[in-house]
PDB file of N, CA and C in Angstrom:
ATOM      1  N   UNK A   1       9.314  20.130  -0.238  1.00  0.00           N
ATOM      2  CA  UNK A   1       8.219  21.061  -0.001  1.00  0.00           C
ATOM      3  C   UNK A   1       7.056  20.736  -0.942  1.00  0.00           C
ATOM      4  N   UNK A   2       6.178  20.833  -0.408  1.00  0.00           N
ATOM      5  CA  UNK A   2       4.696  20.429  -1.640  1.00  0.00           C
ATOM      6  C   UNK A   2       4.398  21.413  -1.987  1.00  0.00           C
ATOM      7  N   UNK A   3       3.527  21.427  -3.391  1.00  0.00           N
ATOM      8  CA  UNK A   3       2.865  22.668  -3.555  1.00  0.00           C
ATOM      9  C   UNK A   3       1.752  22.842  -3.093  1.00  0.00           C
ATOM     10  N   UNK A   4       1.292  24.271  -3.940  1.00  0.00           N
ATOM     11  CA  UNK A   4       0.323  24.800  -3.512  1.00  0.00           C
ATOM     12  C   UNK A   4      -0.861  23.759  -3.449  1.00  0.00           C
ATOM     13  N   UNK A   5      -1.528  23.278  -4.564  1.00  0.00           N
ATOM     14  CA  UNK A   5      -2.502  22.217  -4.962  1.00  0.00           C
ATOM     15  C   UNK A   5      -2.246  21.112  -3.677  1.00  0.00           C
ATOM     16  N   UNK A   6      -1.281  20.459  -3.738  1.00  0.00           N
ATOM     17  CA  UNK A   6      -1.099  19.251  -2.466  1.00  0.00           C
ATOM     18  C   UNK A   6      -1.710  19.658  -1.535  1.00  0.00           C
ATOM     19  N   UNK A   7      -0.645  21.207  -1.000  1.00  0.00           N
ATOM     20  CA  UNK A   7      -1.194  21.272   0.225  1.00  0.00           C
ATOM     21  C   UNK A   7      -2.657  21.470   0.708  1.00  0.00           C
ATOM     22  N   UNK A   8      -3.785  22.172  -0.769  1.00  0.00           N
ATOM     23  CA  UNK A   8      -4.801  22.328  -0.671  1.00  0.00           C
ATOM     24  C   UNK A   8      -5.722  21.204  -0.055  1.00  0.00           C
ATOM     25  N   UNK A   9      -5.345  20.439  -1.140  1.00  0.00           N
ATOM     26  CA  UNK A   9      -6.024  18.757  -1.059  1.00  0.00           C
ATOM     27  C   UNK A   9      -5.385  18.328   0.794  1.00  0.00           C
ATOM     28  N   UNK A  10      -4.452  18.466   0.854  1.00  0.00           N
ATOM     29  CA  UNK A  10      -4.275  17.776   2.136  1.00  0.00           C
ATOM     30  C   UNK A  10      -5.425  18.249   3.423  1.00  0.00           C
ATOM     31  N   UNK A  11      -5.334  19.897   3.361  1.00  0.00           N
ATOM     32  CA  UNK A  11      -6.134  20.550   4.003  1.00  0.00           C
ATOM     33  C   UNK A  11      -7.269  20.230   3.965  1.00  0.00           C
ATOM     34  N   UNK A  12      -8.108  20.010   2.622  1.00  0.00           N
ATOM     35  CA  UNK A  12      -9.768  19.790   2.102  1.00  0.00           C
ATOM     36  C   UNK A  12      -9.668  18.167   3.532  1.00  0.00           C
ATOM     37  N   UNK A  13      -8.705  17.415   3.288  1.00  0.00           N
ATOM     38  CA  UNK A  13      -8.756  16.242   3.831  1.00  0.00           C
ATOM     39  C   UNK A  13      -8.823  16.388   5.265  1.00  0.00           C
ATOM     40  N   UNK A  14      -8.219  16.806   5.770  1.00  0.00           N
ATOM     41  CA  UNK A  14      -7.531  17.326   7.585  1.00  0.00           C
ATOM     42  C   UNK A  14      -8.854  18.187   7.805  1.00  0.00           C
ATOM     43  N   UNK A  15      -9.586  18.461   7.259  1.00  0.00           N
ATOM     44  CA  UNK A  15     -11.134  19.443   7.667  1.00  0.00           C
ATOM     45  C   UNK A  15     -12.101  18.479   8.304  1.00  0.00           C
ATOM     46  N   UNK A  16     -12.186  17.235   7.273  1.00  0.00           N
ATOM     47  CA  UNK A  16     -13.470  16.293   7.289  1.00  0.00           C
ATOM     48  C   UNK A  16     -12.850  15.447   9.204  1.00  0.00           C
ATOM     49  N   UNK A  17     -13.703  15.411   9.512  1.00  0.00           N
ATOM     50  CA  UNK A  17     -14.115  14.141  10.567  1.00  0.00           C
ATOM     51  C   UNK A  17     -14.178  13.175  10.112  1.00  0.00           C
ATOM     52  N   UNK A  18     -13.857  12.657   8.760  1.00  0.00           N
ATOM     53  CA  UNK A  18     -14.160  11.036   8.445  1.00  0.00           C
ATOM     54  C   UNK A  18     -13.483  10.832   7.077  1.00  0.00           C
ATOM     55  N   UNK A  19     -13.189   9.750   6.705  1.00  0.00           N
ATOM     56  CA  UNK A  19     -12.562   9.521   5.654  1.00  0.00           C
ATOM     57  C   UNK A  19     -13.138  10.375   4.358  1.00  0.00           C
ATOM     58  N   UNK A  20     -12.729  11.272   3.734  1.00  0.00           N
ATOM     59  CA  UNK A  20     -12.956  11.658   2.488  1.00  0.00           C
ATOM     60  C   UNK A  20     -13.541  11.029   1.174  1.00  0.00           C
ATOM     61  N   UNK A  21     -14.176  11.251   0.608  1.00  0.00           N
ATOM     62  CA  UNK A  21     -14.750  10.642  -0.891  1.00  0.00           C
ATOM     63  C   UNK A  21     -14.069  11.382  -1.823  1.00  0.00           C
ATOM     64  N   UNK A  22     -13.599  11.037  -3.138  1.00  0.00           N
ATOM     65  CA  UNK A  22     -13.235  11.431  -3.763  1.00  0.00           C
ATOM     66  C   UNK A  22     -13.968  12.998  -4.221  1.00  0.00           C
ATOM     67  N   UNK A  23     -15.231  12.841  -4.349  1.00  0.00           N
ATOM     68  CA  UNK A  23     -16.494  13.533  -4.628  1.00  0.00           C
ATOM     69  C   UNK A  23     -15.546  14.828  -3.816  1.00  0.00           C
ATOM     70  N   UNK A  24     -16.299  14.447  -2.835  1.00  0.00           N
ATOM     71  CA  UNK A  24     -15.950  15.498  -1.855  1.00  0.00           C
ATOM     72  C   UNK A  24     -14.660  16.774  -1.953  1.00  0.00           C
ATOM     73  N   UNK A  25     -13.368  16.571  -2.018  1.00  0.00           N
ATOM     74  CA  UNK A  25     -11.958  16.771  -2.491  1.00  0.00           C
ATOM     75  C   UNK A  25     -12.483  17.774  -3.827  1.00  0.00           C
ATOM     76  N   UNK A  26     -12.981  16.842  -4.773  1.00  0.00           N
ATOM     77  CA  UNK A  26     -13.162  17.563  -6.377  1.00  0.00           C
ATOM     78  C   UNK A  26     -13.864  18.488  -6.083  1.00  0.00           C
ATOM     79  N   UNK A  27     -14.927  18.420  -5.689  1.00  0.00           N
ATOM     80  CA  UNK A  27     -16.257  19.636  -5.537  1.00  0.00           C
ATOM     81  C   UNK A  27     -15.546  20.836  -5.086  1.00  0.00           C
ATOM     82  N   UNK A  28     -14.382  20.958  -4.203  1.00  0.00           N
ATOM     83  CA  UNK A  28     -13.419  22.056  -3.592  1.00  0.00           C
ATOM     84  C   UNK A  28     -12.291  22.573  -4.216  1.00  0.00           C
ATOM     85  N   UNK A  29     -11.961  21.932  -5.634  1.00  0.00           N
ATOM     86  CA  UNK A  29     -11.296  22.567  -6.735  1.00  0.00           C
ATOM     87  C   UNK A  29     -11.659  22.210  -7.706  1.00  0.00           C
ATOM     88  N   UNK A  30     -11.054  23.198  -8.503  1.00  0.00           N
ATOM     89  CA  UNK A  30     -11.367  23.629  -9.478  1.00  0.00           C
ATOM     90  C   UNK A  30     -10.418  23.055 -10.719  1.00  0.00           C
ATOM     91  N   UNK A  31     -10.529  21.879 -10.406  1.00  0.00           N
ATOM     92  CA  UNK A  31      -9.002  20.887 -11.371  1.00  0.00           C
ATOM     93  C   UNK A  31      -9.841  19.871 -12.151  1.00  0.00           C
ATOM     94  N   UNK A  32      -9.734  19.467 -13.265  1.00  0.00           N
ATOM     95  CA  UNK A  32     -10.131  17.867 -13.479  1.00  0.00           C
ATOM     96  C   UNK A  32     -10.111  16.970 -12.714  1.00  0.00           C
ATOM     97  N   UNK A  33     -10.997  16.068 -13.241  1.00  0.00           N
ATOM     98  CA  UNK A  33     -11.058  14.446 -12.576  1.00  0.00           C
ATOM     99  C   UNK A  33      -9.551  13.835 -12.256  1.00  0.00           C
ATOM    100  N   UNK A  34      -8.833  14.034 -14.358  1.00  0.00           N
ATOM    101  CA  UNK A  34      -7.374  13.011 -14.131  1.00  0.00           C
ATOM    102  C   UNK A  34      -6.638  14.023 -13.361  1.00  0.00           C
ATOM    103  N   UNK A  35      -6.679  15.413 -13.198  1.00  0.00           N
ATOM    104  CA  UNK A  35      -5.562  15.924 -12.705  1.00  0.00           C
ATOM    105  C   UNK A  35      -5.710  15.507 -11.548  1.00  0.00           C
ATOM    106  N   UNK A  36      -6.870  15.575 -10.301  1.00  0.00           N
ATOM    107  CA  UNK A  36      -6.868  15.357  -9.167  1.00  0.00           C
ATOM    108  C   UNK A  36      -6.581  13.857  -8.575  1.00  0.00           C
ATOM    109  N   UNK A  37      -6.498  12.859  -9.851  1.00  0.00           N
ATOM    110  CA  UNK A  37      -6.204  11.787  -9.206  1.00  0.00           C
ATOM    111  C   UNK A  37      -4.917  11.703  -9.185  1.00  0.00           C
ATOM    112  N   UNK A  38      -4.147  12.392 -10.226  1.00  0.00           N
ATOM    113  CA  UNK A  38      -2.933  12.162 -10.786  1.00  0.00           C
ATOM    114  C   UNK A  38      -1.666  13.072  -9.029  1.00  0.00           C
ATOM    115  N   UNK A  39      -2.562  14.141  -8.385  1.00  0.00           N
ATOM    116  CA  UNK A  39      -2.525  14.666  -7.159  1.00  0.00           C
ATOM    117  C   UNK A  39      -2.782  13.728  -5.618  1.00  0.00           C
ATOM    118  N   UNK A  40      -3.601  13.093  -5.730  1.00  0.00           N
ATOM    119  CA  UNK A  40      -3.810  12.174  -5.007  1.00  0.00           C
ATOM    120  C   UNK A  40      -2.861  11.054  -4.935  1.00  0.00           C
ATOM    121  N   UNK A  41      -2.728  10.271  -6.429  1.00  0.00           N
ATOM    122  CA  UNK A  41      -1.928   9.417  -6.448  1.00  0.00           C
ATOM    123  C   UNK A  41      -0.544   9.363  -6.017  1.00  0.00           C
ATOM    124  N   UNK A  42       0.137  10.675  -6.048  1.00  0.00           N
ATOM    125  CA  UNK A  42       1.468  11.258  -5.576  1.00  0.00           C
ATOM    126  C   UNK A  42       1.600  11.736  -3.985  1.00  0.00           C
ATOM    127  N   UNK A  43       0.331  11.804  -3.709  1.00  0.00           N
ATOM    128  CA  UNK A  43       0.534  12.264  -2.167  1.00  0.00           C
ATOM    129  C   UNK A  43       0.501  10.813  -1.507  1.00  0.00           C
ATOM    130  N   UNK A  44      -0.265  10.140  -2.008  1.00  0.00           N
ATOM    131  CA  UNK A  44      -0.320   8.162  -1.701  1.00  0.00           C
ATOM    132  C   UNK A  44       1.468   8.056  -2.007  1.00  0.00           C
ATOM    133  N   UNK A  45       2.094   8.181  -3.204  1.00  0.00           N
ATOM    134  CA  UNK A  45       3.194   7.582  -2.973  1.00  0.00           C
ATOM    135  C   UNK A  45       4.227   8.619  -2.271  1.00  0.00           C
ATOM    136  N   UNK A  46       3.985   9.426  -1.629  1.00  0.00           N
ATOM    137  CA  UNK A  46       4.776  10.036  -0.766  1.00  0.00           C
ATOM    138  C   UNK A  46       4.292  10.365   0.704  1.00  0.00           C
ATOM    139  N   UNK A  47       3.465   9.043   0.483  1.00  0.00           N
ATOM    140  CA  UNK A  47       3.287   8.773   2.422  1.00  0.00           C
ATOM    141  C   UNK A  47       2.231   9.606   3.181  1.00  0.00           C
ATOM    142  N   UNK A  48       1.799  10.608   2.511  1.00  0.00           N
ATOM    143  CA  UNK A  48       0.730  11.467   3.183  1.00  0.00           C
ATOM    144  C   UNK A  48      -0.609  11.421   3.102  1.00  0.00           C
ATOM    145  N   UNK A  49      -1.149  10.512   2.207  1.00  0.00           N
ATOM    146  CA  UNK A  49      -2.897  10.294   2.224  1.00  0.00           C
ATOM    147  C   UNK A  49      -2.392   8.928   2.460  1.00  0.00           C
ATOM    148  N   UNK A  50      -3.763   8.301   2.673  1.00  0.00           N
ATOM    149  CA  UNK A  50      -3.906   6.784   2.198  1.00  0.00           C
ATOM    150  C   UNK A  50      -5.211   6.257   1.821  1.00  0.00           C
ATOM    151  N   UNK A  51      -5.862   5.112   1.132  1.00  0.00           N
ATOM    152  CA  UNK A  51      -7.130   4.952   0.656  1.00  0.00           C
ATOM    153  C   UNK A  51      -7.518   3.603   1.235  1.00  0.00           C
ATOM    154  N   UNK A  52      -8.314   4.286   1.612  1.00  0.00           N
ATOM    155  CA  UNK A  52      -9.358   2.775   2.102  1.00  0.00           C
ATOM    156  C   UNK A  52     -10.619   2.981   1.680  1.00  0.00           C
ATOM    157  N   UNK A  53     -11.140   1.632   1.244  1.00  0.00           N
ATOM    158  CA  UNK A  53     -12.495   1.907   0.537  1.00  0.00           C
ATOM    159  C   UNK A  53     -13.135   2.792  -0.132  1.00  0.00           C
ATOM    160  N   UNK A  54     -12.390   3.032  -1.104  1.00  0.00           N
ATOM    161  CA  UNK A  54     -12.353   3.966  -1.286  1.00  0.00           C
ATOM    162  C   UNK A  54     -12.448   5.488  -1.096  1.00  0.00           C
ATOM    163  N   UNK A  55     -11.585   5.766  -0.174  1.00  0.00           N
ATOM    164  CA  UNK A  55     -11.668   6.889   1.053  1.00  0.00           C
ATOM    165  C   UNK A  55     -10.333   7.580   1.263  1.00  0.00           C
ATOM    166  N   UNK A  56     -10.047   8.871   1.341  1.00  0.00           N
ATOM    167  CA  UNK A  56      -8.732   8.877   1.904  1.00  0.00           C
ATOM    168  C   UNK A  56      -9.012   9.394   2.879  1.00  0.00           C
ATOM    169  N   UNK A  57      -7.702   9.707   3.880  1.00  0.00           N
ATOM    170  CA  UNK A  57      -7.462  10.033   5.069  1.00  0.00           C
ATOM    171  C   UNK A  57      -5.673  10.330   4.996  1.00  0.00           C
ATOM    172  N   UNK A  58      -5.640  11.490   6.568  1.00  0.00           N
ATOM    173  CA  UNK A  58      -3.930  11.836   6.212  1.00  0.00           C
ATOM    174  C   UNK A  58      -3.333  10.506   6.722  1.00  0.00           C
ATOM    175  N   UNK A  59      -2.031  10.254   6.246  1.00  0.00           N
ATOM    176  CA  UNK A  59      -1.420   9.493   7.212  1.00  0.00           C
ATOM    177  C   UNK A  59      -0.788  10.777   8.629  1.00  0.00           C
ATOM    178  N   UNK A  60      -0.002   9.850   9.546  1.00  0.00           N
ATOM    179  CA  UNK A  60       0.528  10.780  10.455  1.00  0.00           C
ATOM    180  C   UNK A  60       1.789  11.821   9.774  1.00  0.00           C
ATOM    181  N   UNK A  61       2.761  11.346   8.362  1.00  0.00           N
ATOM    182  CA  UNK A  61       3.444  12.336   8.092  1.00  0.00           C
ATOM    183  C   UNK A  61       2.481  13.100   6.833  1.00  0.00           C
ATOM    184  N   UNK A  62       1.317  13.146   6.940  1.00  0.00           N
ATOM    185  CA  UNK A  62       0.160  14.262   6.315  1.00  0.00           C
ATOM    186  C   UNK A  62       0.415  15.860   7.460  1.00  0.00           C
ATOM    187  N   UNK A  63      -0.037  14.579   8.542  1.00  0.00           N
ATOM    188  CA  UNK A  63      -0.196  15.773   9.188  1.00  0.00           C
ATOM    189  C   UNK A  63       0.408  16.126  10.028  1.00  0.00           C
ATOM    190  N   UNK A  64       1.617  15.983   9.811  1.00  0.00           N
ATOM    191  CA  UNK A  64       2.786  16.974  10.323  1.00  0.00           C
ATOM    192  C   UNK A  64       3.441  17.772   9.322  1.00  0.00           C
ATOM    193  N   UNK A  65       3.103  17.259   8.101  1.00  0.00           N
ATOM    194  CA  UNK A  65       3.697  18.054   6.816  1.00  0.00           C
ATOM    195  C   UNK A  65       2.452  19.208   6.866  1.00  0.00           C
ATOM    196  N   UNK A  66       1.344  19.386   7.251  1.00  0.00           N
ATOM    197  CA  UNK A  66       0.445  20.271   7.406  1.00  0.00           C
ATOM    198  C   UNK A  66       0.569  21.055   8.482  1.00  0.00           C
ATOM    199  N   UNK A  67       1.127  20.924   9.668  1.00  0.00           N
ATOM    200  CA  UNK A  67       1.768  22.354  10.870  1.00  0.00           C
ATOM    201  C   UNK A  67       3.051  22.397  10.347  1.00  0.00           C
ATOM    202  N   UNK A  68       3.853  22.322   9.430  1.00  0.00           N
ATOM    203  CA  UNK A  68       4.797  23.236   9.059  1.00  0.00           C
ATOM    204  C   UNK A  68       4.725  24.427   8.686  1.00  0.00           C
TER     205      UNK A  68
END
């Protein structure tokens, strides 16, 4: 089960029409820089964001872990 914070960030992500900026994500909480990467980085190694060009986006088990 993820927490609260994950699931936030996943959501901020699943809103946008287009790959996310980091920018973007931060401006919508209220966390540090390292904490939010240190959030990011864990949702990357558990299959649910991914980064391109510097960009994320859900993978497909993002967003099925998001209609649960």
């Amino acid at each position: 089960m993820l927490g609260e914070l994950k699931e936030k960030i996943l959501s901020i992500i699943s809103s946008y029409d287009r790959p996310v900026l980091f920018k973007d994500i931060k401006d919508q909480l209220n966390i540090s820089t390292d904490a939010l990467k240190r959030e990011l980085y864990d949702l990357m190694k558990e299959g649910l964001i991914k980064k391109e060009k510097g960009r994320y986006t859900l993978t497909e088990s993002g967003k099925r872990s998001l209609q649960r």
